[in-house]
C-alpha atoms as a PDB file:
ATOM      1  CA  UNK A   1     -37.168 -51.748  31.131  1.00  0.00           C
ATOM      2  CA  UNK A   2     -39.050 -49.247  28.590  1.00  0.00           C
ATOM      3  CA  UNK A   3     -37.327 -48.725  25.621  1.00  0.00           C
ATOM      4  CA  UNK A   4     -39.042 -45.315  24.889  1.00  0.00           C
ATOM      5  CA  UNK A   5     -36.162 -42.867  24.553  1.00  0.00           C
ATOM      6  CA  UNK A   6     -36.088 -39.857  26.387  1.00  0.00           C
ATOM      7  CA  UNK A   7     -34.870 -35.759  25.349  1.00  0.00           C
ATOM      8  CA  UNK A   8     -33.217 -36.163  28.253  1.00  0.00           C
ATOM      9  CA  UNK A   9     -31.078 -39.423  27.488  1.00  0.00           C
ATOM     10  CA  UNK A  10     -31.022 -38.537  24.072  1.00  0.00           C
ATOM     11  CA  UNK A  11     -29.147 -35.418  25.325  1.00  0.00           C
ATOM     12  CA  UNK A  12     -26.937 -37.037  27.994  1.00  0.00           C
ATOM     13  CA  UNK A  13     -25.932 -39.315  25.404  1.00  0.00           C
ATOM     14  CA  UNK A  14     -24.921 -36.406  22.816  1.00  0.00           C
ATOM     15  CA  UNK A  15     -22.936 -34.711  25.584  1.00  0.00           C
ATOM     16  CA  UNK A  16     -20.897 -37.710  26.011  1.00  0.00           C
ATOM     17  CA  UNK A  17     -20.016 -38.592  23.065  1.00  0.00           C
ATOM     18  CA  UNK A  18     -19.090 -34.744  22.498  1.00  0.00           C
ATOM     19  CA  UNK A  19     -16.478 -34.699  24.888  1.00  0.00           C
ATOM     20  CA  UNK A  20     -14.445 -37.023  22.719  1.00  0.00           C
ATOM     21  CA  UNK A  21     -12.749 -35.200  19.935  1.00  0.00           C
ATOM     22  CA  UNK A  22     -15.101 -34.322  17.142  1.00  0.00           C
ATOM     23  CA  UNK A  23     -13.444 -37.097  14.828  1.00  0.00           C
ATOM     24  CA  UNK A  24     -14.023 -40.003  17.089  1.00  0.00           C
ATOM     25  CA  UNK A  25     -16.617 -43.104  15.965  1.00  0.00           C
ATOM     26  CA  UNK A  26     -18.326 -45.190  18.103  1.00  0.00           C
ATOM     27  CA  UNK A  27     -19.298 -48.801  17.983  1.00  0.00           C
ATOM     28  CA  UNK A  28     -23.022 -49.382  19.710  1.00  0.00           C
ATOM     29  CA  UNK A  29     -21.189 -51.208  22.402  1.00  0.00           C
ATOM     30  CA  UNK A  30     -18.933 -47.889  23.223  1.00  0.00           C
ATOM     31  CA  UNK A  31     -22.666 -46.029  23.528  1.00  0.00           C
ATOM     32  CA  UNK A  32     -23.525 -48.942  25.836  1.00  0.00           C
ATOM     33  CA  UNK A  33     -20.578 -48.074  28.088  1.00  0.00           C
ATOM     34  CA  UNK A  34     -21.237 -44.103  27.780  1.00  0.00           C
ATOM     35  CA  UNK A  35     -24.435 -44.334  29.178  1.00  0.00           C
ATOM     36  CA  UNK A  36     -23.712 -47.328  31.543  1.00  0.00           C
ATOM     37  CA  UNK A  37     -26.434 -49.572  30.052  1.00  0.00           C
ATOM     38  CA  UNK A  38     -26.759 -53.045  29.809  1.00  0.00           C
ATOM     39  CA  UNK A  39     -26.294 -55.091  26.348  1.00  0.00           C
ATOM     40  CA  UNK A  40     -29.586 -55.939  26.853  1.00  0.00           C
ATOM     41  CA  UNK A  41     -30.530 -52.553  26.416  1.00  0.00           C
ATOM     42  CA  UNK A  42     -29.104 -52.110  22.983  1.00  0.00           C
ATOM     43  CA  UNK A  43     -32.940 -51.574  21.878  1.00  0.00           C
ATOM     44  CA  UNK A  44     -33.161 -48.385  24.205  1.00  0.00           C
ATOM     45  CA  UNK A  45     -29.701 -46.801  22.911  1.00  0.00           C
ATOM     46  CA  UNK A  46     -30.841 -47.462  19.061  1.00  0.00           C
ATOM     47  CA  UNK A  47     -33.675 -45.620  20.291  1.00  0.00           C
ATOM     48  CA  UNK A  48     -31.466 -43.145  21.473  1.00  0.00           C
ATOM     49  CA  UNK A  49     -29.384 -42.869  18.180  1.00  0.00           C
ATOM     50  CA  UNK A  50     -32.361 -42.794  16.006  1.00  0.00           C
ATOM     51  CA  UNK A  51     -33.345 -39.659  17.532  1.00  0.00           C
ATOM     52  CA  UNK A  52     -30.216 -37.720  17.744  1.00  0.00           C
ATOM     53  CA  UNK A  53     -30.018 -38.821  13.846  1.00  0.00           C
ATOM     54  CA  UNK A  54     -33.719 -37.353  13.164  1.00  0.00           C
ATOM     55  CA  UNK A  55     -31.905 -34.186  14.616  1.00  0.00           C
ATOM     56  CA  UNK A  56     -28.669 -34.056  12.542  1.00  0.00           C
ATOM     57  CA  UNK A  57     -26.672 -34.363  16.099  1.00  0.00           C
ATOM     58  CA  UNK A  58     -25.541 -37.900  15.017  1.00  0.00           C
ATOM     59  CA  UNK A  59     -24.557 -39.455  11.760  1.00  0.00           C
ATOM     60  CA  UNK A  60     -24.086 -43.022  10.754  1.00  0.00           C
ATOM     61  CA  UNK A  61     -20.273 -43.814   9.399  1.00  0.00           C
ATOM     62  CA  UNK A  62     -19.213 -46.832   7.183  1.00  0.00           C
ATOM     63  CA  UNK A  63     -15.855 -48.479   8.661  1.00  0.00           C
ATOM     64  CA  UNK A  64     -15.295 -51.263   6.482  1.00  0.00           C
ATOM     65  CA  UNK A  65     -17.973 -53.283   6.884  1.00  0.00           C
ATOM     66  CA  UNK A  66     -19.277 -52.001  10.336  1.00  0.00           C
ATOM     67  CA  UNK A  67     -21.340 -49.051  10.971  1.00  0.00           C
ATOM     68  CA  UNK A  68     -19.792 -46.666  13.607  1.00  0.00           C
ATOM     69  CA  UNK A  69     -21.751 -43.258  15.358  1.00  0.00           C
ATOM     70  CA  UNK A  70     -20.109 -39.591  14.927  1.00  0.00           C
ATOM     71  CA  UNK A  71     -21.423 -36.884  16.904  1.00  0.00           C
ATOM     72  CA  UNK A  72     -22.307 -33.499  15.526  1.00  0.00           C
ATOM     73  CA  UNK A  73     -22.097 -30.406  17.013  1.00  0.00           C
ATOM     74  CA  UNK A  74     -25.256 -28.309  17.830  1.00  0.00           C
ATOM     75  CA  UNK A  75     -24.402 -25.311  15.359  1.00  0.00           C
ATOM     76  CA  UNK A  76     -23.495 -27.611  12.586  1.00  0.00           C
ATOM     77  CA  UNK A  77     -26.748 -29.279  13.231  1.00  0.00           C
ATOM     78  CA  UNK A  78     -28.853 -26.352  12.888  1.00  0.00           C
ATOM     79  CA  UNK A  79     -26.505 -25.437   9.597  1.00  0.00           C
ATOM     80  CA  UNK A  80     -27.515 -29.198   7.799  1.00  0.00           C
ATOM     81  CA  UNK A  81     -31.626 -28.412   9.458  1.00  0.00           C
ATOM     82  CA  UNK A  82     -31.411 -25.490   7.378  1.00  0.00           C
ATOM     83  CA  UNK A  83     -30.347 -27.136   4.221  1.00  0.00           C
ATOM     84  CA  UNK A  84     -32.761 -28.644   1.270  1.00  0.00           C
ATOM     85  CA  UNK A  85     -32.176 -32.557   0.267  1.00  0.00           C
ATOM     86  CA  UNK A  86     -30.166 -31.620  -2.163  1.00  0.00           C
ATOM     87  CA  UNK A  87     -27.434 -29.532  -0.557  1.00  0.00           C
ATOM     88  CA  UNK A  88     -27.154 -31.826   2.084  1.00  0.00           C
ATOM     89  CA  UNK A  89     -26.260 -34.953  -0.024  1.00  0.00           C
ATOM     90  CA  UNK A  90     -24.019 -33.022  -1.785  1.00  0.00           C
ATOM     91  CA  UNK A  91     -22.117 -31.179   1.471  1.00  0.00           C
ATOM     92  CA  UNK A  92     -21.989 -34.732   2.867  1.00  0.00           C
ATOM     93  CA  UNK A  93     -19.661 -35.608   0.188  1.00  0.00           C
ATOM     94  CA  UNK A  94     -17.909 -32.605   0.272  1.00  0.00           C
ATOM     95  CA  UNK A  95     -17.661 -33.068   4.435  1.00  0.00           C
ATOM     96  CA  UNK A  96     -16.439 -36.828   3.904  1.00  0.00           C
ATOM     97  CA  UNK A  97     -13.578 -35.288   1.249  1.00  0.00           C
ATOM     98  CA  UNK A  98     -11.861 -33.479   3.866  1.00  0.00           C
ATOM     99  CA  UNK A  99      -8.382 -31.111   3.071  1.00  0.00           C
ATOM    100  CA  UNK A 100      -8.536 -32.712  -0.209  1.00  0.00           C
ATOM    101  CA  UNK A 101     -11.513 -31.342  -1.172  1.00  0.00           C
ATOM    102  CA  UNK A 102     -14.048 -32.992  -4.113  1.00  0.00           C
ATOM    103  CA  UNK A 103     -14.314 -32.004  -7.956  1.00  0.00           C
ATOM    104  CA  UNK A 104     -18.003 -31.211  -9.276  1.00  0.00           C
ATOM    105  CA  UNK A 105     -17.398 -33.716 -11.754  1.00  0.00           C
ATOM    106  CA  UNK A 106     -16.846 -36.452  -9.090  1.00  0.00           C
ATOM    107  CA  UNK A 107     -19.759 -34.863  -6.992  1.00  0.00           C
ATOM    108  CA  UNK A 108     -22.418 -35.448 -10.053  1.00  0.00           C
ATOM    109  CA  UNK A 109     -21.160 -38.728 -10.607  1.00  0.00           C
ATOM    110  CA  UNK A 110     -21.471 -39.574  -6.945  1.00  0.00           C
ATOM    111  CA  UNK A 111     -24.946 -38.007  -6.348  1.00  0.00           C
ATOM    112  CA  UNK A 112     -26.700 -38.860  -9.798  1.00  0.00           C
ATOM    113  CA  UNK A 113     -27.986 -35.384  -9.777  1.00  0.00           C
ATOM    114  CA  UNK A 114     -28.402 -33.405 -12.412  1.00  0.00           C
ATOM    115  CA  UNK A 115     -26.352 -31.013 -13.486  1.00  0.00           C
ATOM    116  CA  UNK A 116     -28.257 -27.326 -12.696  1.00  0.00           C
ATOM    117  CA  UNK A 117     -29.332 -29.054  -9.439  1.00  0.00           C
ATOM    118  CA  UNK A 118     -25.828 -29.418  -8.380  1.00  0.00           C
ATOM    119  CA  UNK A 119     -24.781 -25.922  -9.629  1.00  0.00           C
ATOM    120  CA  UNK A 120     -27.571 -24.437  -8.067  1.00  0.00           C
ATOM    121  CA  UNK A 121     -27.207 -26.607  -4.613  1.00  0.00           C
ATOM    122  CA  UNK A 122     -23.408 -25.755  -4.388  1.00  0.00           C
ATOM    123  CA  UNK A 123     -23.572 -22.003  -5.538  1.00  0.00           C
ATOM    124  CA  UNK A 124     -26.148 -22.259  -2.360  1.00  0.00           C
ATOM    125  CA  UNK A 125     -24.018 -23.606  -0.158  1.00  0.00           C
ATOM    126  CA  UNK A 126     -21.232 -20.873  -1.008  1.00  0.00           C
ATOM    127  CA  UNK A 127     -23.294 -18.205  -0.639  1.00  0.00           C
ATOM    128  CA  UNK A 128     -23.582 -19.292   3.332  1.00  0.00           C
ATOM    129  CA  UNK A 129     -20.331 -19.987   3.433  1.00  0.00           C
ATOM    130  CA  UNK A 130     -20.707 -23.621   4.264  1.00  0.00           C
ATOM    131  CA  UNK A 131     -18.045 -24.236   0.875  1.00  0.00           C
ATOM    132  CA  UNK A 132     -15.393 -22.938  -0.681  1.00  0.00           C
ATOM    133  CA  UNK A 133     -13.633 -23.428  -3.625  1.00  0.00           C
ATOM    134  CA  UNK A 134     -10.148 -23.995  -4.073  1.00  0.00           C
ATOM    135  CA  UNK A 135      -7.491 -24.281  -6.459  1.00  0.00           C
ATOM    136  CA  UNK A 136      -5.141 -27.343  -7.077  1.00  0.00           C
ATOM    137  CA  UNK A 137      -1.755 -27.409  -8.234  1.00  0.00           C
ATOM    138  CA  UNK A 138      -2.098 -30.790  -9.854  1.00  0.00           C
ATOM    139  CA  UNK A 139      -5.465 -29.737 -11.574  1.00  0.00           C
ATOM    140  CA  UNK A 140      -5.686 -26.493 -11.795  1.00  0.00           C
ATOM    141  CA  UNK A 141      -8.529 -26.315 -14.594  1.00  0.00           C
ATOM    142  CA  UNK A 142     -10.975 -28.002 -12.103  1.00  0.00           C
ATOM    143  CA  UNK A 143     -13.376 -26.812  -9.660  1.00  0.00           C
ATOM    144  CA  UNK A 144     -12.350 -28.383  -6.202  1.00  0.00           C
ATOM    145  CA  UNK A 145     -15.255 -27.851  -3.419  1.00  0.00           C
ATOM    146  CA  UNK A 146     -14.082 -28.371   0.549  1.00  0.00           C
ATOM    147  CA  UNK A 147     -15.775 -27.550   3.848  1.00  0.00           C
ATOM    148  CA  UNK A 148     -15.649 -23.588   4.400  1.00  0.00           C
ATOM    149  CA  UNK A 149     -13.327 -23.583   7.651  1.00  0.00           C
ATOM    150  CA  UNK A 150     -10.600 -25.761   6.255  1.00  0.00           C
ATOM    151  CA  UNK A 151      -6.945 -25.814   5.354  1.00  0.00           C
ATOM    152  CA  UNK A 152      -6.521 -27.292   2.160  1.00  0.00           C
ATOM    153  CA  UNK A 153      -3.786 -30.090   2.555  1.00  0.00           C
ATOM    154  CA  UNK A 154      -0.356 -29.667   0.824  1.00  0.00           C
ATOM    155  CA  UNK A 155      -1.219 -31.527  -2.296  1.00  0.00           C
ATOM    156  CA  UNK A 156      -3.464 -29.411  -3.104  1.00  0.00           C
ATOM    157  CA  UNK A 157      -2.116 -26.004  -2.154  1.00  0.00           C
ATOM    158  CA  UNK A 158       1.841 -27.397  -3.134  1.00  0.00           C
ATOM    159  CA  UNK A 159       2.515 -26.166   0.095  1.00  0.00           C
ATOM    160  CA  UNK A 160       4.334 -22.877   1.042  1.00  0.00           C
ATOM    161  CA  UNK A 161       5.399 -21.988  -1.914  1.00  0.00           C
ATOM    162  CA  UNK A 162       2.635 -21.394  -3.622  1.00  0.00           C
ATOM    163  CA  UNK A 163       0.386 -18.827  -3.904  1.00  0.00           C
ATOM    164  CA  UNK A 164      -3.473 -19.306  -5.377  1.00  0.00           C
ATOM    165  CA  UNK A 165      -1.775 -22.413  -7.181  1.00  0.00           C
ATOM    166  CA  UNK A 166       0.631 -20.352  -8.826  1.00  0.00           C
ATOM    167  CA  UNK A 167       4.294 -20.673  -8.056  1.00  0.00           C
ATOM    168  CA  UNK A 168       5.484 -17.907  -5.701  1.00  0.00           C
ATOM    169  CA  UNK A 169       8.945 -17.538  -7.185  1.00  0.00           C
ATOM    170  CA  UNK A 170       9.965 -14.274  -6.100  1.00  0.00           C
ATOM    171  CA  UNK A 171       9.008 -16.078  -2.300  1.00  0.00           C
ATOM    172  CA  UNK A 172      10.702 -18.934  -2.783  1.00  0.00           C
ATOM    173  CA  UNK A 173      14.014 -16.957  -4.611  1.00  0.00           C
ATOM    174  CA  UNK A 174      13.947 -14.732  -1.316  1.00  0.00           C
ATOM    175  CA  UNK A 175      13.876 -17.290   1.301  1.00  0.00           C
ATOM    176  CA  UNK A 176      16.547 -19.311  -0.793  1.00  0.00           C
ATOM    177  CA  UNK A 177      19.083 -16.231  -0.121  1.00  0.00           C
ATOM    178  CA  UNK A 178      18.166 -15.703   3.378  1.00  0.00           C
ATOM    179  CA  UNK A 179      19.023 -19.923   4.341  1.00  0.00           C
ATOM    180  CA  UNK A 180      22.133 -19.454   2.434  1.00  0.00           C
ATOM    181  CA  UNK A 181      23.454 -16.430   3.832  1.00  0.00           C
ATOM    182  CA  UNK A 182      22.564 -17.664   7.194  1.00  0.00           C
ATOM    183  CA  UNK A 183      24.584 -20.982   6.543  1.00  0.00           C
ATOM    184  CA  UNK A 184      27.307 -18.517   4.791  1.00  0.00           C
ATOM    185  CA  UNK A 185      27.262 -16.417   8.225  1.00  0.00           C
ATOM    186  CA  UNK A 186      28.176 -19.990  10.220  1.00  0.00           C
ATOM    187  CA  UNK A 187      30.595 -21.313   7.210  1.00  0.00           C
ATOM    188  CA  UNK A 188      32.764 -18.285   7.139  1.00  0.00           C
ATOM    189  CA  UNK A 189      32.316 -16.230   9.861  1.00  0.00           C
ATOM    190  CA  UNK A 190      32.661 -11.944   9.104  1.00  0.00           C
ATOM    191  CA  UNK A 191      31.869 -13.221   5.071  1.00  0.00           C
ATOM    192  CA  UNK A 192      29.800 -10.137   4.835  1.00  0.00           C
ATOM    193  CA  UNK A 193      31.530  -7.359   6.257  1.00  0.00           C
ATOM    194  CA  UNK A 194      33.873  -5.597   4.144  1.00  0.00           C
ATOM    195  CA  UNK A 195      36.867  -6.586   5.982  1.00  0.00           C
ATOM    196  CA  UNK A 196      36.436  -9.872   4.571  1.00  0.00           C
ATOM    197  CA  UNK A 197      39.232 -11.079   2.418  1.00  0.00           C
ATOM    198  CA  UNK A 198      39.296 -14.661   0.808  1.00  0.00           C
ATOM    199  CA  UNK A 199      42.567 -14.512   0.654  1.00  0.00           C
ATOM    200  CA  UNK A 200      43.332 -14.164   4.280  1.00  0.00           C
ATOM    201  CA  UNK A 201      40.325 -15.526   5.503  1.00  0.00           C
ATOM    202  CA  UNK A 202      41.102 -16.979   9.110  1.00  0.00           C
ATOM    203  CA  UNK A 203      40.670 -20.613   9.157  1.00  0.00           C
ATOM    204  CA  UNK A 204      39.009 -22.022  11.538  1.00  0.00           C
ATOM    205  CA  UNK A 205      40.439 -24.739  14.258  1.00  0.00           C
ATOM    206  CA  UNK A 206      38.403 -28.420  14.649  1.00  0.00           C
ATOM    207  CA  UNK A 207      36.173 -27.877  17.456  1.00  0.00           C
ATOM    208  CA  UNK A 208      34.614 -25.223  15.487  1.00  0.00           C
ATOM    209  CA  UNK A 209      30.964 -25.968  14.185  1.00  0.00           C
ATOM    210  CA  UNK A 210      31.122 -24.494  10.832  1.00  0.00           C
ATOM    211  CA  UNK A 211      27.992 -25.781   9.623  1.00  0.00           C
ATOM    212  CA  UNK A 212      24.244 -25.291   9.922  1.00  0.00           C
ATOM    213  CA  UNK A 213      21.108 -27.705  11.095  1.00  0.00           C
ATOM    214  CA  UNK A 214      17.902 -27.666   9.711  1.00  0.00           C
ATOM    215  CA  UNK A 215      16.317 -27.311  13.023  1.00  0.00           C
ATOM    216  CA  UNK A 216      18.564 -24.203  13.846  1.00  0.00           C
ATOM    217  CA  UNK A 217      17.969 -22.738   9.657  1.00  0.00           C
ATOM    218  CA  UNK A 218      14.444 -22.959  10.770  1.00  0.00           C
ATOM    219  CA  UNK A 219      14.682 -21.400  13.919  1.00  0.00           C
ATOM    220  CA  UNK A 220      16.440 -18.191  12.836  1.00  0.00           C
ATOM    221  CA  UNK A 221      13.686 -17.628  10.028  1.00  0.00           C
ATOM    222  CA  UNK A 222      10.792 -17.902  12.474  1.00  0.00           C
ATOM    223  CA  UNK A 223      12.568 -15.822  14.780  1.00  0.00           C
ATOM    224  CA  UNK A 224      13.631 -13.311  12.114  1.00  0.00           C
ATOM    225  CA  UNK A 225       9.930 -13.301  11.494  1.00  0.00           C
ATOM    226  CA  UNK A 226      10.532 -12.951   7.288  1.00  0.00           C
ATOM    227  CA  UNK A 227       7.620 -15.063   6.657  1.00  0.00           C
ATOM    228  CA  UNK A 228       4.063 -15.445   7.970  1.00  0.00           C
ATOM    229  CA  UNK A 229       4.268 -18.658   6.360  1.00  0.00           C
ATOM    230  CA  UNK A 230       4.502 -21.590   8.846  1.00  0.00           C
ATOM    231  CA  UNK A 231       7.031 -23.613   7.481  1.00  0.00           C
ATOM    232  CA  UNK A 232       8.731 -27.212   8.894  1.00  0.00           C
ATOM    233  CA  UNK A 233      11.813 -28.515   8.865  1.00  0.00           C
ATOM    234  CA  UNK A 234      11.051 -30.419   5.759  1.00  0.00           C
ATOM    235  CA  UNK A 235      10.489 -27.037   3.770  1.00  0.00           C
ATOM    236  CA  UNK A 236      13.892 -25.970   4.979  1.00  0.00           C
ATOM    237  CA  UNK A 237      15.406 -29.331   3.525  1.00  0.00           C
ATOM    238  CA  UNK A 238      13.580 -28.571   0.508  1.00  0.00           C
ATOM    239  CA  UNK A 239      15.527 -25.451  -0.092  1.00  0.00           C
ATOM    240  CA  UNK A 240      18.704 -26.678   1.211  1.00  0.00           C
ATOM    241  CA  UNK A 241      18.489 -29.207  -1.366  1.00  0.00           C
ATOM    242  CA  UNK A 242      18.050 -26.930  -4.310  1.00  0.00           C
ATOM    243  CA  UNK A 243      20.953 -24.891  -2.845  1.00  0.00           C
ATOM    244  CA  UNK A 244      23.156 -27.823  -2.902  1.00  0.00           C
ATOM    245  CA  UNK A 245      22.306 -28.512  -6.510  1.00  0.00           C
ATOM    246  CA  UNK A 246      23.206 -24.811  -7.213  1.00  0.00           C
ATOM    247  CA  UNK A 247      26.208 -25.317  -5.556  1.00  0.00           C
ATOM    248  CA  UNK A 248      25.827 -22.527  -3.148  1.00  0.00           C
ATOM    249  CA  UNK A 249      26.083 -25.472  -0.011  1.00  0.00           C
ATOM    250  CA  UNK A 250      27.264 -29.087   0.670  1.00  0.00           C
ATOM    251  CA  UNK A 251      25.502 -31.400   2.596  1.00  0.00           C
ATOM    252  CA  UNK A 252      28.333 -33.002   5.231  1.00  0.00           C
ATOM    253  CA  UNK A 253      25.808 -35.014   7.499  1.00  0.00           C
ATOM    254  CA  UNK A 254      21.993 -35.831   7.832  1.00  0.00           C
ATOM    255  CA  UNK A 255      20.200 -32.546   8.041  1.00  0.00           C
ATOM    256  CA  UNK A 256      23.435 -30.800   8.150  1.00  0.00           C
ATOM    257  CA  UNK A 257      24.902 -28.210   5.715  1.00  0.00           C
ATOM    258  CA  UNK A 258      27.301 -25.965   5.103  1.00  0.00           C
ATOM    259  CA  UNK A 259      28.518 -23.044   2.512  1.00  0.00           C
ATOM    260  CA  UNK A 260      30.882 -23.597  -0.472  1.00  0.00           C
ATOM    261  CA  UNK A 261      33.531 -21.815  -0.765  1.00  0.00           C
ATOM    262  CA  UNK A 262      32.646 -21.584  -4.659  1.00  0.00           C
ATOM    263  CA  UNK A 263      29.317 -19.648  -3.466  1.00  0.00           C
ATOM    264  CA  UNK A 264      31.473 -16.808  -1.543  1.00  0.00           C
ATOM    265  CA  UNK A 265      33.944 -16.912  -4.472  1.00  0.00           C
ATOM    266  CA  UNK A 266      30.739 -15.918  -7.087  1.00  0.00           C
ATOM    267  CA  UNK A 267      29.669 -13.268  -3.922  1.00  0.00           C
ATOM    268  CA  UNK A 268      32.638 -11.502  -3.866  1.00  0.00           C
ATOM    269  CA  UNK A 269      32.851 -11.684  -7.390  1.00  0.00           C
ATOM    270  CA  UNK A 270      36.522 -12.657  -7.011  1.00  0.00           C
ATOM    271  CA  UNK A 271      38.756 -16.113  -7.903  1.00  0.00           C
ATOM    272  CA  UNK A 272      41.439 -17.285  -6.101  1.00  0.00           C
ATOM    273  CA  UNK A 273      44.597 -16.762  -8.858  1.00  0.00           C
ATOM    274  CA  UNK A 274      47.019 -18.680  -5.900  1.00  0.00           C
ATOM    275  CA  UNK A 275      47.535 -21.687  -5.026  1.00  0.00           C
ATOM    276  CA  UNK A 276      46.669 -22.947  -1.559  1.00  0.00           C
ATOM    277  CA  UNK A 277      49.307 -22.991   1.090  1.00  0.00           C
ATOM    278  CA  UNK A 278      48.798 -24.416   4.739  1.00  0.00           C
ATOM    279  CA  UNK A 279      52.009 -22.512   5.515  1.00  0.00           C
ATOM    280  CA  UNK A 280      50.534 -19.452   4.289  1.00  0.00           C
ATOM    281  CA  UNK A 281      47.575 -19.374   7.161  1.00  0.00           C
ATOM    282  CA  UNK A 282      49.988 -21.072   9.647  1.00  0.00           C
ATOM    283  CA  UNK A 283      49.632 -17.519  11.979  1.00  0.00           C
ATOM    284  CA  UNK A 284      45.638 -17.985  11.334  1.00  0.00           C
ATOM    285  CA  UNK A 285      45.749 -21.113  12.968  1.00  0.00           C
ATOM    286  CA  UNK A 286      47.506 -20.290  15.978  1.00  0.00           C
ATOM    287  CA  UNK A 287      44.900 -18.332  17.641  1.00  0.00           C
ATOM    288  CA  UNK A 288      45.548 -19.102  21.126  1.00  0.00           C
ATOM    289  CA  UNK A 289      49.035 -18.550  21.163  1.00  0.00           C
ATOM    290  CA  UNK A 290      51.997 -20.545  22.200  1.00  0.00           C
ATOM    291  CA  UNK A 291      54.496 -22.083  20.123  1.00  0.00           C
ATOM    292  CA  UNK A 292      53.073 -22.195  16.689  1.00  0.00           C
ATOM    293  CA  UNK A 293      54.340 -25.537  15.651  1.00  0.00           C
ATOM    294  CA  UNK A 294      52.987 -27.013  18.773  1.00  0.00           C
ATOM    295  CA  UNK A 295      50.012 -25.708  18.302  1.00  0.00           C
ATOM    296  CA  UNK A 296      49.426 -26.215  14.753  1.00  0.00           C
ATOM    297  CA  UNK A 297      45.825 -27.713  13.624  1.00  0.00           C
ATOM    298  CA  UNK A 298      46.047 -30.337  10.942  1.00  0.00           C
ATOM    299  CA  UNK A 299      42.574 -29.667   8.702  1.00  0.00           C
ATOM    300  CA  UNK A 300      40.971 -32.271   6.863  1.00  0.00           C
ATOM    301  CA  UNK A 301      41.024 -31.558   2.890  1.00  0.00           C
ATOM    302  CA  UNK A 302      36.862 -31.198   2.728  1.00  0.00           C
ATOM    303  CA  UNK A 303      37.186 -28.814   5.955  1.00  0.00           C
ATOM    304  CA  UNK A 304      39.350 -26.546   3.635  1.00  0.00           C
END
C-alpha cells in the first residue's frame, strides 16, 4: 500500500483526534485505530503525523519514556505559524507550565537563551496576548509568565481571598460576619431583632436543628449573591475555622457548626450577671402545651 500521505488523511486524521478533549495523548497504536489502519501501516500514519507536525496541528509529548501525539487546534496553529524560533521555544515552556505558570529565571535556564532574546521574545508574545503575567503569593518579587486564557491555580493566586497577591482583608473580614450571622440566625433564632433578650431567650426543644452545614453556609452566600467570587465548600470551612478560633462558633460535628453563646453575649454587648436556672425557662420549654412537667425537655449541658 503507498505510504505517501495525503491532505486529505492528514486532515481526517486531525479531525479525529480533535474530537477527543484537547488534553488527550495518543500512542501510534490509538492513531492506528482512529484511522482503521493496519499495524503494518504504521509507516503511512508516521507519514501522517509528520505532516500535521510540519503544520503545528500536532505536537510530540514525552510520557515517561514513551512519546505520545496531542492535537492542536487550527487557530492555535496559525498563532505558533506566526511566531519566530524564539518565541515559540519559549511559549512551549510556558504552554507545558500550565495554571502554575513559569518564572523568566527558570525560562532562561531552560532555553539557554540569552537574556535580551528572552525579554524581547516574551514582551512579544504579550503584546499579542498569547502571555500574561501574573503575580504569586508565595513569590511575589518574581515575574511568573502563563498562557493568556488561563486561570491561575490557587497556589498561585492564594485563592479567593486575595486580590493581585495582596490579602483582601476587608473581603475576607466581610464574608467572616456574614457566615457567622447566618449560623447566629440558625443558633438563636430572632438574635437580631430587638425583641431579643438573652435573658429570656426561648430555648429550644431536641428535634430542633440549631446548627449550620457547610453545604447550606455556602448555599445562602451564593444565593445572597454577596460575592462574585466562586467559592467551595472548602473556603467556607476555611472561615468557619477561623471563627471557631475567635470563638464566635463551635464545631459539634464534621462540617457542622454552630454559634456561641459568648459571640451573642459580645453582640449585645451584655453579660449574663445570673446564674442559670432550668426552672427559670421551664414555660419556654413547654411550647406545645399540656402539662408542663409531662412535657418537660431534658437539654444536654453543650445544647445550653
Amino acid at each position: 500500500m503507498d505510504s505517501t500521505p495525503s491532505v486529505e488523511d492528514s486532515r481526517r486524521l486531525h479531525s479525529q483526534m480533535l474530537l477527543s478533549p484537547s488534553s488527550t495523548l495518543f500512542t501510534s497504536s490509538e492513531l492506528l485505530v482512529l484511522l482503521k489502519l493496519e499495524p503494518s501501516e504504521n509507516e503511512k500514519l508516521m507519514g501522517l503525523v509528520q505532516s500535521l507536525i510540519n503544520q503545528n496541528l500536532v505536537k510530540l509529548v514525552k510520557q515517561g519514556s514513551e512519546l505520545k501525539f496531542q492535537a492542536i487546534d487550527v487557530s492555535e496553529a496559525v498563532k505558533r505559524s506566526n511566531m519566530t524560533q524564539d518565541e515559540a521555544i519559549l511559549y512551549s515552556y510556558i504552554e507545558a507550565s500550565g495554571r502554575e505558570g513559569i518564572w523568566t529565571k527558570t525560562l532562561k535556564a531552560k532555553t539557554n537563551l540569552h537574556q535580551s532574546i528572552v525579554l524581547r521574545s516574551l514582551k512579544s508574545l504579550e503584546s499579542q496576548r498569547f502571555i500574561k503575567v501574573v503575580k504569586s503569593v508565595k513569590f511575589p518579587t518574581r515575574k511568573i509568565y502563563m498562557l493568556y486564557h488561563l486561570m491561575p491555580s490557587i497556589e498561585v493566586t492564594g485563592g479567593p481571598w486575595f486580590t493581585d497577591g495582596e490579602l483582601d482583608s476587608e473581603f475576607v473580614e466581610s464574608l467572616l460576619t456574614i457566615v457567622w450571622r447566618f449560623v447566629a440566625s440558625k443558633t438563636f433564632p430572632q438574635v437580631f431583632s430587638n425583641a431579643f433578650d438573652l435573658r429570656n431567650n426561648k430555648l429550644y426543644t431536641a428535634n430542633y436543628k440549631n446548627y449550620c452545614t457547610l453545604e447550606e453556609i455556602l448555599d445562602f452566600i451564593i444565593n445572597s449573591q454577596v460575592t462574585s467570587e466562586e467559592l467551595i465548600e472548602n473556603d467556607i470551612r476555611s472561615l468557619a475555622q477561623v471563627l471557631v478560633y475567635d470563638d464566635k462558633l463551635e464545631k459539634i460535628n464534621v462540617d457542622c457548626y454552630r454559634a456561641t453563646m459568648q459571640s451573642v453575649v459580645d453582640l449585645k454587648e451584655e453579660r449574663l450577671t445570673e446564674d442559670f436556672c432550668l426552672f427559670d425557662y421551664l414555660g419556654n420549654a413547654n411550647a406545645a402545651g399540656g402539662n408542663e412537667l409531662d412535657d418537660i425537655v431534658y437539654f444536654d449541658e453543650r445544647v445550653l
